[in-house]
N, C-alpha and C. Protein backbone atom coordinates (compact mmCIF):
# COMPACT_ATOMS: atom_id res chain seq x y z
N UNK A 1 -30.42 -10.18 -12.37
CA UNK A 1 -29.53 -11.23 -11.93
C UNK A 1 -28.53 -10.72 -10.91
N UNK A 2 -27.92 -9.23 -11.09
CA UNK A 2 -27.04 -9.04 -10.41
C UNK A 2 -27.90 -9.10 -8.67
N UNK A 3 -28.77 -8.55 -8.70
CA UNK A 3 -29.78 -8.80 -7.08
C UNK A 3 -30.00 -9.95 -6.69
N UNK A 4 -30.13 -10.96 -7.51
CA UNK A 4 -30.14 -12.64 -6.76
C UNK A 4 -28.60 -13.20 -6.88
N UNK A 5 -27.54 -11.96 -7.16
CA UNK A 5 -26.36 -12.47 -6.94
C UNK A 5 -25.98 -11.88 -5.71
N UNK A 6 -26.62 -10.63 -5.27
CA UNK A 6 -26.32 -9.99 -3.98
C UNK A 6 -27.07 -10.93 -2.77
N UNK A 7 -28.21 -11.40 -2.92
CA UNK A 7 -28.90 -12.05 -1.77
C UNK A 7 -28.00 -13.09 -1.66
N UNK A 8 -27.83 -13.95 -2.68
CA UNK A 8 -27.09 -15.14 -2.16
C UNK A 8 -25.79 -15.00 -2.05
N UNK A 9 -25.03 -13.94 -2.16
CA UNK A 9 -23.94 -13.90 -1.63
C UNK A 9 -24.08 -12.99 -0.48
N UNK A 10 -25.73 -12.37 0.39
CA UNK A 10 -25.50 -12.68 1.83
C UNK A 10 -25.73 -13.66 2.32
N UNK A 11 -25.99 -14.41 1.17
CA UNK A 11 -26.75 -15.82 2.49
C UNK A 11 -25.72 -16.68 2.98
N UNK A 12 -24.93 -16.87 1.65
CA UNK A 12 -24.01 -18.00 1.14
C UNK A 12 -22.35 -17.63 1.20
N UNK A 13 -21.94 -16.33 1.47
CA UNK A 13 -20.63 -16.29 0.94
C UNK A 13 -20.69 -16.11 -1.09
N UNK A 14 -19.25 -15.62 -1.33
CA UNK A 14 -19.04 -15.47 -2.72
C UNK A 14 -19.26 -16.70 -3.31
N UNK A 15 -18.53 -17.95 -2.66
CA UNK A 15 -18.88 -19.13 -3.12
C UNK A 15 -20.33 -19.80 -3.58
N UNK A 16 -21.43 -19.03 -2.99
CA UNK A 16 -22.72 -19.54 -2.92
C UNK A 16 -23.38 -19.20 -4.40
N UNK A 17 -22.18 -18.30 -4.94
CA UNK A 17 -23.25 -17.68 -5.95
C UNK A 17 -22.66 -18.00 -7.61
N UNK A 18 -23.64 -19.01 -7.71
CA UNK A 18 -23.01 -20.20 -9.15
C UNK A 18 -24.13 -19.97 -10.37
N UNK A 19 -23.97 -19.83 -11.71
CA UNK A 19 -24.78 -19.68 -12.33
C UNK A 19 -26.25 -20.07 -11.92
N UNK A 20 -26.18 -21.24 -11.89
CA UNK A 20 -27.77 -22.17 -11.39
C UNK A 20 -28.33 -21.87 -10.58
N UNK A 21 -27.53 -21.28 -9.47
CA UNK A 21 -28.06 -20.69 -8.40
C UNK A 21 -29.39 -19.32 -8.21
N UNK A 22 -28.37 -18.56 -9.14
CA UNK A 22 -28.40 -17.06 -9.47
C UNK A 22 -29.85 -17.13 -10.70
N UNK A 23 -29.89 -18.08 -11.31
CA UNK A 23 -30.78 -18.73 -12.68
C UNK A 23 -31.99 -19.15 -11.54
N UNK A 24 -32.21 -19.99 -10.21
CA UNK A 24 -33.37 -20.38 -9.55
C UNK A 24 -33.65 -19.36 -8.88
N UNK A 25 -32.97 -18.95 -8.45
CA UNK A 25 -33.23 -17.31 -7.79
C UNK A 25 -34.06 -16.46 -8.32
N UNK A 26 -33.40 -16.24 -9.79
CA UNK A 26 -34.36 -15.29 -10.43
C UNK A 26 -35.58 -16.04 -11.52
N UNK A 27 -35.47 -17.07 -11.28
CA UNK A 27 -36.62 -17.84 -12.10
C UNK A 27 -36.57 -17.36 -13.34
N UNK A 28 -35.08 -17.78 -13.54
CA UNK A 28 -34.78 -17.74 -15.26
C UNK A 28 -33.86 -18.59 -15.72
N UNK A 29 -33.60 -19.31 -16.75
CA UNK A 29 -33.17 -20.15 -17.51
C UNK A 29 -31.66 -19.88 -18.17
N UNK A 30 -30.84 -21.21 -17.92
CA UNK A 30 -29.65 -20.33 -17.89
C UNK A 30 -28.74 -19.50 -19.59
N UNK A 31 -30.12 -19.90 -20.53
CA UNK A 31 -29.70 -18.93 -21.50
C UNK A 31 -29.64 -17.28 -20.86
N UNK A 32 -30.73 -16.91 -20.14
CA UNK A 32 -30.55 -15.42 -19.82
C UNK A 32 -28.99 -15.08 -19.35
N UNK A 33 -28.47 -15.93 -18.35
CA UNK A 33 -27.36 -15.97 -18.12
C UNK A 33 -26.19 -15.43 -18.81
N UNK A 34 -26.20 -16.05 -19.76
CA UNK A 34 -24.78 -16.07 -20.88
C UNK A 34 -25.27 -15.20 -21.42
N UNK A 35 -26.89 -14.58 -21.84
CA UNK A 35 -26.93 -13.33 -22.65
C UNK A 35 -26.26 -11.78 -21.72
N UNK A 36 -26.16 -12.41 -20.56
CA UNK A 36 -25.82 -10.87 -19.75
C UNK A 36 -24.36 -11.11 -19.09
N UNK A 37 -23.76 -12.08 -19.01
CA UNK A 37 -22.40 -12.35 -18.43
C UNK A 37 -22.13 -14.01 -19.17
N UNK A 38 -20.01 -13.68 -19.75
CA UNK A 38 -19.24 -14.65 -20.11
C UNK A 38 -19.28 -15.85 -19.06
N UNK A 39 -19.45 -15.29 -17.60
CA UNK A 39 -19.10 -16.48 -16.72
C UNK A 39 -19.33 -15.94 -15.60
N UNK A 40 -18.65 -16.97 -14.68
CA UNK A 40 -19.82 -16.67 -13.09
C UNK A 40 -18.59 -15.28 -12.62
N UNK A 41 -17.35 -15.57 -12.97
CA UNK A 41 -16.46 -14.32 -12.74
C UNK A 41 -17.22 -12.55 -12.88
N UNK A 42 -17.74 -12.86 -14.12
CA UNK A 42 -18.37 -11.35 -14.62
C UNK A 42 -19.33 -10.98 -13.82
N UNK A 43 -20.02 -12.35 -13.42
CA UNK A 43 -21.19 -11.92 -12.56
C UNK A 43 -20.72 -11.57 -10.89
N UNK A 44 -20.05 -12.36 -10.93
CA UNK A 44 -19.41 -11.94 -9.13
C UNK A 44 -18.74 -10.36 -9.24
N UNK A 45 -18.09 -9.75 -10.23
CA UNK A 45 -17.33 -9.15 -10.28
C UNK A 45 -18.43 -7.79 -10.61
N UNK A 46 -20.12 -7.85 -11.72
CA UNK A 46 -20.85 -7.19 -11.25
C UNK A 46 -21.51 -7.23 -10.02
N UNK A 47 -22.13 -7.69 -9.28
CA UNK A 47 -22.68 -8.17 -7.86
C UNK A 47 -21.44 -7.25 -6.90
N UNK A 48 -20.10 -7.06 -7.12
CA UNK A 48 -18.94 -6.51 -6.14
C UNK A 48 -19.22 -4.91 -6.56
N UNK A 49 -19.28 -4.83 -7.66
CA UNK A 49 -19.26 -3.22 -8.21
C UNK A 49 -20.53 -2.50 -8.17
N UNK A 50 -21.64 -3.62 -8.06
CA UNK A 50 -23.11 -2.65 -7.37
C UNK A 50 -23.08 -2.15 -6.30
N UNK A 51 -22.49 -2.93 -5.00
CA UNK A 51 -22.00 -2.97 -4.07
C UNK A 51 -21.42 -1.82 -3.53
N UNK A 52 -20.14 -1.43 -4.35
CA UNK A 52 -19.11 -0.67 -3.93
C UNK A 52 -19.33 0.52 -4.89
N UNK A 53 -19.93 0.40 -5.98
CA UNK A 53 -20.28 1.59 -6.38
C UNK A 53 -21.99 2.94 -5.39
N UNK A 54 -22.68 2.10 -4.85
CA UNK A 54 -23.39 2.28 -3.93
C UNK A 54 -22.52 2.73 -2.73
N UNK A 55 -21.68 2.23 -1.88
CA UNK A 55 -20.73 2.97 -0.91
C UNK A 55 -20.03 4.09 -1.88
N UNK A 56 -19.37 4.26 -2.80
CA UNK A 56 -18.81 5.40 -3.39
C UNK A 56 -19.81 6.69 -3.69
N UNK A 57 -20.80 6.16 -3.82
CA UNK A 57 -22.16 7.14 -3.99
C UNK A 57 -22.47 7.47 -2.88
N UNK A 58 -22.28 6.88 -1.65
CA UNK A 58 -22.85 7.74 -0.76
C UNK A 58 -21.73 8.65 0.36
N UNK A 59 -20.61 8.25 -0.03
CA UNK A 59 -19.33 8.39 0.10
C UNK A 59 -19.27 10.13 -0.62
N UNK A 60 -19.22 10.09 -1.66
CA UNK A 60 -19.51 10.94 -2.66
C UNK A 60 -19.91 12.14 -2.19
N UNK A 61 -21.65 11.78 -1.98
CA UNK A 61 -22.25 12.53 -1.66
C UNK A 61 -22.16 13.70 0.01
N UNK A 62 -21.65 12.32 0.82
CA UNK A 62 -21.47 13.20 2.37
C UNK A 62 -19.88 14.08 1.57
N UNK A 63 -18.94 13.74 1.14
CA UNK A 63 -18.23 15.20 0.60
C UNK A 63 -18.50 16.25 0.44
N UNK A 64 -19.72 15.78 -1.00
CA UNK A 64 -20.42 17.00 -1.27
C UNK A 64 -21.31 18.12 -0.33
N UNK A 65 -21.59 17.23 -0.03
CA UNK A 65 -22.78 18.58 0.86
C UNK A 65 -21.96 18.74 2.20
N UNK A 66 -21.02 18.41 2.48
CA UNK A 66 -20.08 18.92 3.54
C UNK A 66 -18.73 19.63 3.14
N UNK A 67 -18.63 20.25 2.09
CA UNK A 67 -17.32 20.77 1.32
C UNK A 67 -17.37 22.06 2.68
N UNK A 68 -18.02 22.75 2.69
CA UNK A 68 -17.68 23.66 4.14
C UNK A 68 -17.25 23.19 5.17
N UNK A 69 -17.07 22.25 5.68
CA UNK A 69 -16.80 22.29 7.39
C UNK A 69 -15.30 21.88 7.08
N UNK A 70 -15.04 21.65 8.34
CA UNK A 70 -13.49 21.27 8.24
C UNK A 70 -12.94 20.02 7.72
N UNK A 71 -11.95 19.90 7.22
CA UNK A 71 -11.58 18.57 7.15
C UNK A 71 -11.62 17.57 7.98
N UNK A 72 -11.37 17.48 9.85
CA UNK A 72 -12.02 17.01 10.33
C UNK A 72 -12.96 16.46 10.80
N UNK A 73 -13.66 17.27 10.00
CA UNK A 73 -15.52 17.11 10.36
C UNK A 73 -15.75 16.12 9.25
N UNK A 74 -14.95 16.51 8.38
CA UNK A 74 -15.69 15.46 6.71
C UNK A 74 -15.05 14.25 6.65
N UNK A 75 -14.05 13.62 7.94
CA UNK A 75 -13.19 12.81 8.15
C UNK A 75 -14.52 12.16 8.85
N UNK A 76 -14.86 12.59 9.86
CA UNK A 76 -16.11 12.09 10.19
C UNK A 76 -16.93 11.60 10.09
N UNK A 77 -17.40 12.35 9.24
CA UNK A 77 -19.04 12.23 8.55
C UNK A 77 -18.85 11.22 7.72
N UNK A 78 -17.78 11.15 6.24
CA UNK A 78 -17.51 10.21 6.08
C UNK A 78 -17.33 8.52 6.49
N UNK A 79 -16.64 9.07 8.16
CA UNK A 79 -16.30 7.35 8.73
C UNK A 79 -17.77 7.30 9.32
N UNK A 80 -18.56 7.86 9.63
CA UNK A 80 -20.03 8.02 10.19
C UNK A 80 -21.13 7.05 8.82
N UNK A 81 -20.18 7.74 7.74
CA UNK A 81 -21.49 6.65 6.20
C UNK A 81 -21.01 5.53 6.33
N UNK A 82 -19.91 5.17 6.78
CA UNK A 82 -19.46 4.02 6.11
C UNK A 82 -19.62 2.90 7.60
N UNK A 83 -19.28 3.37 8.54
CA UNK A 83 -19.71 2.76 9.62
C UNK A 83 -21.24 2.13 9.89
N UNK A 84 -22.07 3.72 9.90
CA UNK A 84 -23.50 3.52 10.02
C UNK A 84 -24.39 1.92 8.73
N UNK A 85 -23.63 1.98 7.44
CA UNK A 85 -23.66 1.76 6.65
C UNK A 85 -23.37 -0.13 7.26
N UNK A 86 -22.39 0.02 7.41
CA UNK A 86 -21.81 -1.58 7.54
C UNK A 86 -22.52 -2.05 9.05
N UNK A 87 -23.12 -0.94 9.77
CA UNK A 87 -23.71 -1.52 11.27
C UNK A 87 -25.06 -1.93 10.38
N UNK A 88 -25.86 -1.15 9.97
CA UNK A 88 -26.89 -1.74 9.73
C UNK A 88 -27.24 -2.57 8.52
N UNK A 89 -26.18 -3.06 7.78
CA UNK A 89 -26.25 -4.31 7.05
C UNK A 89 -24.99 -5.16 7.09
N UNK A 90 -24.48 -5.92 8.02
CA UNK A 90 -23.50 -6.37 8.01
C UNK A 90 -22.74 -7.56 6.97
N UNK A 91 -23.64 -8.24 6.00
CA UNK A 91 -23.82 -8.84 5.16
C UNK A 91 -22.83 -7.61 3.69
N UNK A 92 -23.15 -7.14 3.62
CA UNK A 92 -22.52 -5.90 3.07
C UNK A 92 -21.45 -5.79 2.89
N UNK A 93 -21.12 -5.35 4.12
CA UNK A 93 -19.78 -4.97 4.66
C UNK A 93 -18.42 -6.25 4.58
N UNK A 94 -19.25 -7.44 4.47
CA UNK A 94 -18.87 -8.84 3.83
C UNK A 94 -18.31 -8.94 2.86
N UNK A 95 -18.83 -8.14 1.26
CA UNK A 95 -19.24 -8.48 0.53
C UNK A 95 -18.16 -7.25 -0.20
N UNK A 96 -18.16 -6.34 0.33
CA UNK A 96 -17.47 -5.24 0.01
C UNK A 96 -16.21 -4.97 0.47
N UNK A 97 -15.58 -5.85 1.75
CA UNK A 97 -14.29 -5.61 2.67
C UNK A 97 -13.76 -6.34 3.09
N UNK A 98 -14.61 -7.75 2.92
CA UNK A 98 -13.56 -9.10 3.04
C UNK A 98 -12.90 -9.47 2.01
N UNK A 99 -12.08 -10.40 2.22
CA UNK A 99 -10.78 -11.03 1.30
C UNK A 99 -11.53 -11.84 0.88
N UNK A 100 -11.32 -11.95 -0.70
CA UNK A 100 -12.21 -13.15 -1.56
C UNK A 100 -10.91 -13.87 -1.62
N UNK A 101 -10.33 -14.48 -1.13
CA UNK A 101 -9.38 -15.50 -1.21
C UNK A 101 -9.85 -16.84 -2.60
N UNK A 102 -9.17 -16.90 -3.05
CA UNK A 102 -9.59 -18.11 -4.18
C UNK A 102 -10.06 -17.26 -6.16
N UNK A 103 -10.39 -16.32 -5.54
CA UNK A 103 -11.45 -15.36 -6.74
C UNK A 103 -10.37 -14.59 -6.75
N UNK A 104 -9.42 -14.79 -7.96
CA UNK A 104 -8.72 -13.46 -8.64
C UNK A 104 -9.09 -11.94 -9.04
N UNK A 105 -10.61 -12.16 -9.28
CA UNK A 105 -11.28 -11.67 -10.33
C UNK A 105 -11.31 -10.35 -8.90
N UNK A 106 -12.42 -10.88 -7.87
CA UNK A 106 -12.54 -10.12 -6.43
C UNK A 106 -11.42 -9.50 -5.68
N UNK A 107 -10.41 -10.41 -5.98
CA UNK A 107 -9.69 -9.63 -4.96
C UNK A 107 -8.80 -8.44 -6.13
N UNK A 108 -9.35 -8.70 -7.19
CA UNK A 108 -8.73 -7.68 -7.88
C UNK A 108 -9.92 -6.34 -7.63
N UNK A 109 -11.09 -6.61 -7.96
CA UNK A 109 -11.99 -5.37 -7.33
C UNK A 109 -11.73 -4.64 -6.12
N UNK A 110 -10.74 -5.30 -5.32
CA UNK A 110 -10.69 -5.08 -3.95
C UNK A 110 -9.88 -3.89 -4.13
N UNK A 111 -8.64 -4.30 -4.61
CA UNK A 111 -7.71 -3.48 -4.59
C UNK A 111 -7.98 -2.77 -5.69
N UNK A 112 -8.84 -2.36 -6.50
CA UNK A 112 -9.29 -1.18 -7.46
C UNK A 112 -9.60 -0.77 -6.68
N UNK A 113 -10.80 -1.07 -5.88
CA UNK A 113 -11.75 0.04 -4.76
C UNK A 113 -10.86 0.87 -4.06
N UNK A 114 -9.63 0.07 -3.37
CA UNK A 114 -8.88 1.02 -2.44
C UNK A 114 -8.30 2.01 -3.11
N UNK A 115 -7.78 1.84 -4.76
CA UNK A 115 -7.31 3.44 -5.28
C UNK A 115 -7.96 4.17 -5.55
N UNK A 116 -9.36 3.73 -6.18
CA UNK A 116 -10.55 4.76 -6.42
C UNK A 116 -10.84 5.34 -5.10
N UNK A 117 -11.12 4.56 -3.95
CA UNK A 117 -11.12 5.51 -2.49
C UNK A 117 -10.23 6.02 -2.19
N UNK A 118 -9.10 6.12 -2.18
CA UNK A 118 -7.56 7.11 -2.14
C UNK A 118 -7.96 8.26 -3.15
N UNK A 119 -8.13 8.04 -4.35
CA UNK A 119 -8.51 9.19 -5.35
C UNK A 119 -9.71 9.84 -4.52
N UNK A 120 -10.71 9.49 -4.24
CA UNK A 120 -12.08 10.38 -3.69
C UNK A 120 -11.27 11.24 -2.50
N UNK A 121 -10.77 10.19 -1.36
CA UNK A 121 -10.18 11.06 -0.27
C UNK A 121 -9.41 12.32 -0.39
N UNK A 122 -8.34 12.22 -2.09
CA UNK A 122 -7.27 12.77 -2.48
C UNK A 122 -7.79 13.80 -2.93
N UNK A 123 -8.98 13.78 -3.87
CA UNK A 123 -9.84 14.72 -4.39
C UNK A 123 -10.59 15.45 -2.91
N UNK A 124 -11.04 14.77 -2.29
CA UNK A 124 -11.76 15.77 -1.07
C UNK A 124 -10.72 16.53 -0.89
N UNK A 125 -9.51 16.15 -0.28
CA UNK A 125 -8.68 16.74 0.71
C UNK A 125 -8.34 18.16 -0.21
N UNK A 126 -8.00 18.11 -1.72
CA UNK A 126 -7.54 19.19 -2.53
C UNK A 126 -7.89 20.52 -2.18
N UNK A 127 -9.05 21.29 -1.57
CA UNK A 127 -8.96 22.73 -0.94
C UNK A 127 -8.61 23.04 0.27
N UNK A 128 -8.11 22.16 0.76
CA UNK A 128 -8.04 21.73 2.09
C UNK A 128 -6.00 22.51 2.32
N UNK A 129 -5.65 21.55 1.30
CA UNK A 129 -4.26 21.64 1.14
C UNK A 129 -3.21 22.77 1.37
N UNK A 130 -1.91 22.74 1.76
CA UNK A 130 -1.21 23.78 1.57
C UNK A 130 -0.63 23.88 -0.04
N UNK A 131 -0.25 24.85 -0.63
CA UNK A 131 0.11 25.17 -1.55
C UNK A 131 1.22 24.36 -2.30
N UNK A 132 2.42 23.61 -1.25
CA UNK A 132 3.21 22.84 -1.55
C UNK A 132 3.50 21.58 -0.99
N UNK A 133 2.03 21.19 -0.58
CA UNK A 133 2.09 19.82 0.01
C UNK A 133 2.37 18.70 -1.41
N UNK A 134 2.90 17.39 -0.80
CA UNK A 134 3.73 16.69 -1.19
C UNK A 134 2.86 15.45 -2.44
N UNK A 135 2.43 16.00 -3.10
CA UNK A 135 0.99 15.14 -4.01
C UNK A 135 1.51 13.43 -3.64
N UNK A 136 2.69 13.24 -4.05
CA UNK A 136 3.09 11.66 -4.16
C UNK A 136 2.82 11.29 -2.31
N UNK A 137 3.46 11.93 -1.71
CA UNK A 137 3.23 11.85 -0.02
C UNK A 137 1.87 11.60 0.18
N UNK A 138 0.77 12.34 -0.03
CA UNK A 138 -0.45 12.58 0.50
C UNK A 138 -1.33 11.50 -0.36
N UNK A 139 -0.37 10.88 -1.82
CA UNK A 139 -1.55 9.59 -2.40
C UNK A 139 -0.91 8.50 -1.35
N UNK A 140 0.18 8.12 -1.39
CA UNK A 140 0.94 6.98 0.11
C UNK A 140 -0.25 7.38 1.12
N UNK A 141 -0.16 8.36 1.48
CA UNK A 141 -0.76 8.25 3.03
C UNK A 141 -2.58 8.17 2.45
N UNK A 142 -2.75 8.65 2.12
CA UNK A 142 -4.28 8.41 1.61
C UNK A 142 -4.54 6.49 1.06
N UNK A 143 -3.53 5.96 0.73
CA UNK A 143 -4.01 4.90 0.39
C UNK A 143 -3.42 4.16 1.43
N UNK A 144 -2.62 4.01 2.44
CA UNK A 144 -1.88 3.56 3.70
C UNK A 144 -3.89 3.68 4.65
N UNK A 145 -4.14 5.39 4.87
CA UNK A 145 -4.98 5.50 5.60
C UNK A 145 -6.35 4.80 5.13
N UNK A 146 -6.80 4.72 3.68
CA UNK A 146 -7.88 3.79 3.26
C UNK A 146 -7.54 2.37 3.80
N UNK A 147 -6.32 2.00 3.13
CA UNK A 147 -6.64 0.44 3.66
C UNK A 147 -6.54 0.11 4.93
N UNK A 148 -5.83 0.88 5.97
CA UNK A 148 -6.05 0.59 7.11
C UNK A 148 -7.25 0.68 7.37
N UNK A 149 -8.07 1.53 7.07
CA UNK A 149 -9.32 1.81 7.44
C UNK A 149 -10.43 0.79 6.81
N UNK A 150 -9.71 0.15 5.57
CA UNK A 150 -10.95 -1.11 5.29
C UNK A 150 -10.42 -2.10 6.54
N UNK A 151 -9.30 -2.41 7.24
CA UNK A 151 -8.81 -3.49 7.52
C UNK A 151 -9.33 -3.14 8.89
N UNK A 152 -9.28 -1.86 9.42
CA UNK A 152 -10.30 -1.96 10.62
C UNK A 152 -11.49 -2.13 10.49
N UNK A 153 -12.49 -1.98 9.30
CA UNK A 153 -13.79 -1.86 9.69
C UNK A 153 -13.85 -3.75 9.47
N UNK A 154 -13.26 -4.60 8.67
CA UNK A 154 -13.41 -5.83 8.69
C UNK A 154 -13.00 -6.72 10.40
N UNK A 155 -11.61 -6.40 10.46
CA UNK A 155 -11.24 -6.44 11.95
C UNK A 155 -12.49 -6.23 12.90
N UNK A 156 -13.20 -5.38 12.81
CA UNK A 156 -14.46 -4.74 14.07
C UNK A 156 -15.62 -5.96 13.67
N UNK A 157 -16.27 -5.84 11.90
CA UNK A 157 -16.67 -7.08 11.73
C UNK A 157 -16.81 -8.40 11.44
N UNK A 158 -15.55 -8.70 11.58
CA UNK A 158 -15.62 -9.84 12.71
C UNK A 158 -15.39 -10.49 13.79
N UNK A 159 -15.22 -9.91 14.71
CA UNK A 159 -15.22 -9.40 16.24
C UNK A 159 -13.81 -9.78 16.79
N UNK A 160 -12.67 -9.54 15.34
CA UNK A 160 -11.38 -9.36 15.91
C UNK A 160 -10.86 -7.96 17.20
N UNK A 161 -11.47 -7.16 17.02
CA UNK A 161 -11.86 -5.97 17.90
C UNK A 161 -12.94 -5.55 18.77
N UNK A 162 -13.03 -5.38 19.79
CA UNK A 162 -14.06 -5.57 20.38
C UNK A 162 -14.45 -4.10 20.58
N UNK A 163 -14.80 -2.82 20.03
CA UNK A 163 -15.70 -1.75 20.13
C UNK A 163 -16.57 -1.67 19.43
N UNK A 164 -17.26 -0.47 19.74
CA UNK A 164 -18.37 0.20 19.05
C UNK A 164 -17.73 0.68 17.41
N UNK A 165 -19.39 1.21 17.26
CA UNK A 165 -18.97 1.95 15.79
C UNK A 165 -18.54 3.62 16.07
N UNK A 166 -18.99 3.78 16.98
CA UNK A 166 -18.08 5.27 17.81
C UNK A 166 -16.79 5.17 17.53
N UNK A 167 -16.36 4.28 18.54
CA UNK A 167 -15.35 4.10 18.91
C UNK A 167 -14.30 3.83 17.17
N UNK A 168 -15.12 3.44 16.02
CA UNK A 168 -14.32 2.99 14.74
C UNK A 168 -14.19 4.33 14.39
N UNK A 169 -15.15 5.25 14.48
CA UNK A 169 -15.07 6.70 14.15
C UNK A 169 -14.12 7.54 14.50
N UNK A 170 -14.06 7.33 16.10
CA UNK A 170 -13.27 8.58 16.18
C UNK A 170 -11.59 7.83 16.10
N UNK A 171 -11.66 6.78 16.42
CA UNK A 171 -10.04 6.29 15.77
C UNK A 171 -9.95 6.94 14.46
N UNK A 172 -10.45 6.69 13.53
CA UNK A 172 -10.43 6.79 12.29
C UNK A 172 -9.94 8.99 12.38
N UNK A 173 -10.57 9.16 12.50
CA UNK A 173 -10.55 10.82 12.68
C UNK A 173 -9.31 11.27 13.43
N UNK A 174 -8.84 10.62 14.47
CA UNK A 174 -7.73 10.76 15.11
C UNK A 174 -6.73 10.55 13.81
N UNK A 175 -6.91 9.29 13.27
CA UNK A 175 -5.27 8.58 12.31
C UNK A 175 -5.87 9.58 11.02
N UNK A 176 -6.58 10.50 10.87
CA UNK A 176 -7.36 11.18 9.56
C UNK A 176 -6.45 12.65 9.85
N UNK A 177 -6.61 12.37 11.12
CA UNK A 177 -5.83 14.32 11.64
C UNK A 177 -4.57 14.21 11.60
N UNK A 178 -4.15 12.91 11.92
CA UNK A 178 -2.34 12.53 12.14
C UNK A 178 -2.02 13.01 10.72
N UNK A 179 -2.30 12.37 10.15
CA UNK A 179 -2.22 12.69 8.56
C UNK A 179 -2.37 13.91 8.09
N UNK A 180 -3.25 14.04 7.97
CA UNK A 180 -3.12 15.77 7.44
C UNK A 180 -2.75 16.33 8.33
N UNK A 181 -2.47 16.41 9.33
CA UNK A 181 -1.34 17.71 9.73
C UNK A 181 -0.08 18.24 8.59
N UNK A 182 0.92 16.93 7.78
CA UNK A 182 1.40 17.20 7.07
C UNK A 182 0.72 17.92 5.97
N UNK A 183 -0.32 17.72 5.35
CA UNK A 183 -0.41 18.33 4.00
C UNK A 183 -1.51 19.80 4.31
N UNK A 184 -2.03 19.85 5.35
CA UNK A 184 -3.44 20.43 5.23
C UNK A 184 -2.99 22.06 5.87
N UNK A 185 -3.40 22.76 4.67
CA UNK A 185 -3.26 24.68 5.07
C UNK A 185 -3.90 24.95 6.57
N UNK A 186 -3.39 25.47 7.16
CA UNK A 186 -3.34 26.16 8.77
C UNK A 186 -4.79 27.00 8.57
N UNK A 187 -5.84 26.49 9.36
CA UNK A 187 -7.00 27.26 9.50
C UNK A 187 -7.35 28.66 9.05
């Protein structure tokens, strides 16, 4: 169910995706429904966390196998998954970074996602660090620099901004370096 809640909420918007809907979709009856979710909330709210738990996984992963290079570089690579990611499914990037206006439930996922992504960033940045950089400073700016950074990649898709996905990158890496200059140990 949660997959015929993802299609039709690219087809349709969050709004599109109503028990009955999600029930013809998957050519099932809406007892299955209520055996797997209280209400269409639970279900929108799984359908958001497949979603965004899939970007955190791959999020995740470019950390991992880039813990060597510089912090700059993993500022990168990072805005490189998430970019590449939202260019070639833009439906997605919808679904995961727009404002669910109306849905309490969503826009509360929203703003979970941005501290759990402040925590990942906060956690990358940790070997990175000087010895007495400012922990409370560097979660502000880590969650200042996430949400700016969801609010540009939405801004880009939907053609409030008019560049490339380059061009989202290396902004991003520029306002990534501004930032850690304060906290990040001298080469």
């Amino acid at each position: 169910m949660v997959g015929a809640a993802i299609d039709l909420w690219r087809e349709q918007g969050w709004t599109g995706v109503t028990m009955r809907a999600v029930c013809a979709s998957a050519a099932l009856n809406d007892r299955y429904f209520y055996e797997e979710f209280t209400d269409r909330d639970g279900l929108l709210v799984a359908a958001w966390e497949n979603v965004r738990d899939d970007m955190l996984s791959r999020l995740t992963v470019a950390f991992a196998e880039n813990i060597d290079r510089t912090p700059q570089e993993i500022a990168r690579i990072a805005a490189e998954v998430v970019v590449t990611r939202m260019t070639e499914d833009p439906e997605y990037a919808r679904i995961l970074l727009m404002h669910h206006g109306g849905s309490p439930a969503l826009e509360q996922c929203r703003s979970s996602a941005l501290q759990l992504t402040a925590g990942l960033v906060i956690a990358a940045a940790q070997p990175f660090l000087r010895p007495d950089a400012d922990q409370v400073g560097l979660r502000m700016d880590a969650i200042v620099g996430v949400g700016g950074f969801v609010e540009l990649i939405s801004a880009w898709q939907t053609g409030a901004i008019d560049c490339d996905g380059q061009e989202i990158v290396d902004q991003t890496v520029r306002i990534a370096t501004t930032f850690g200059e304060r906290y990040l140990a001298a080469p």
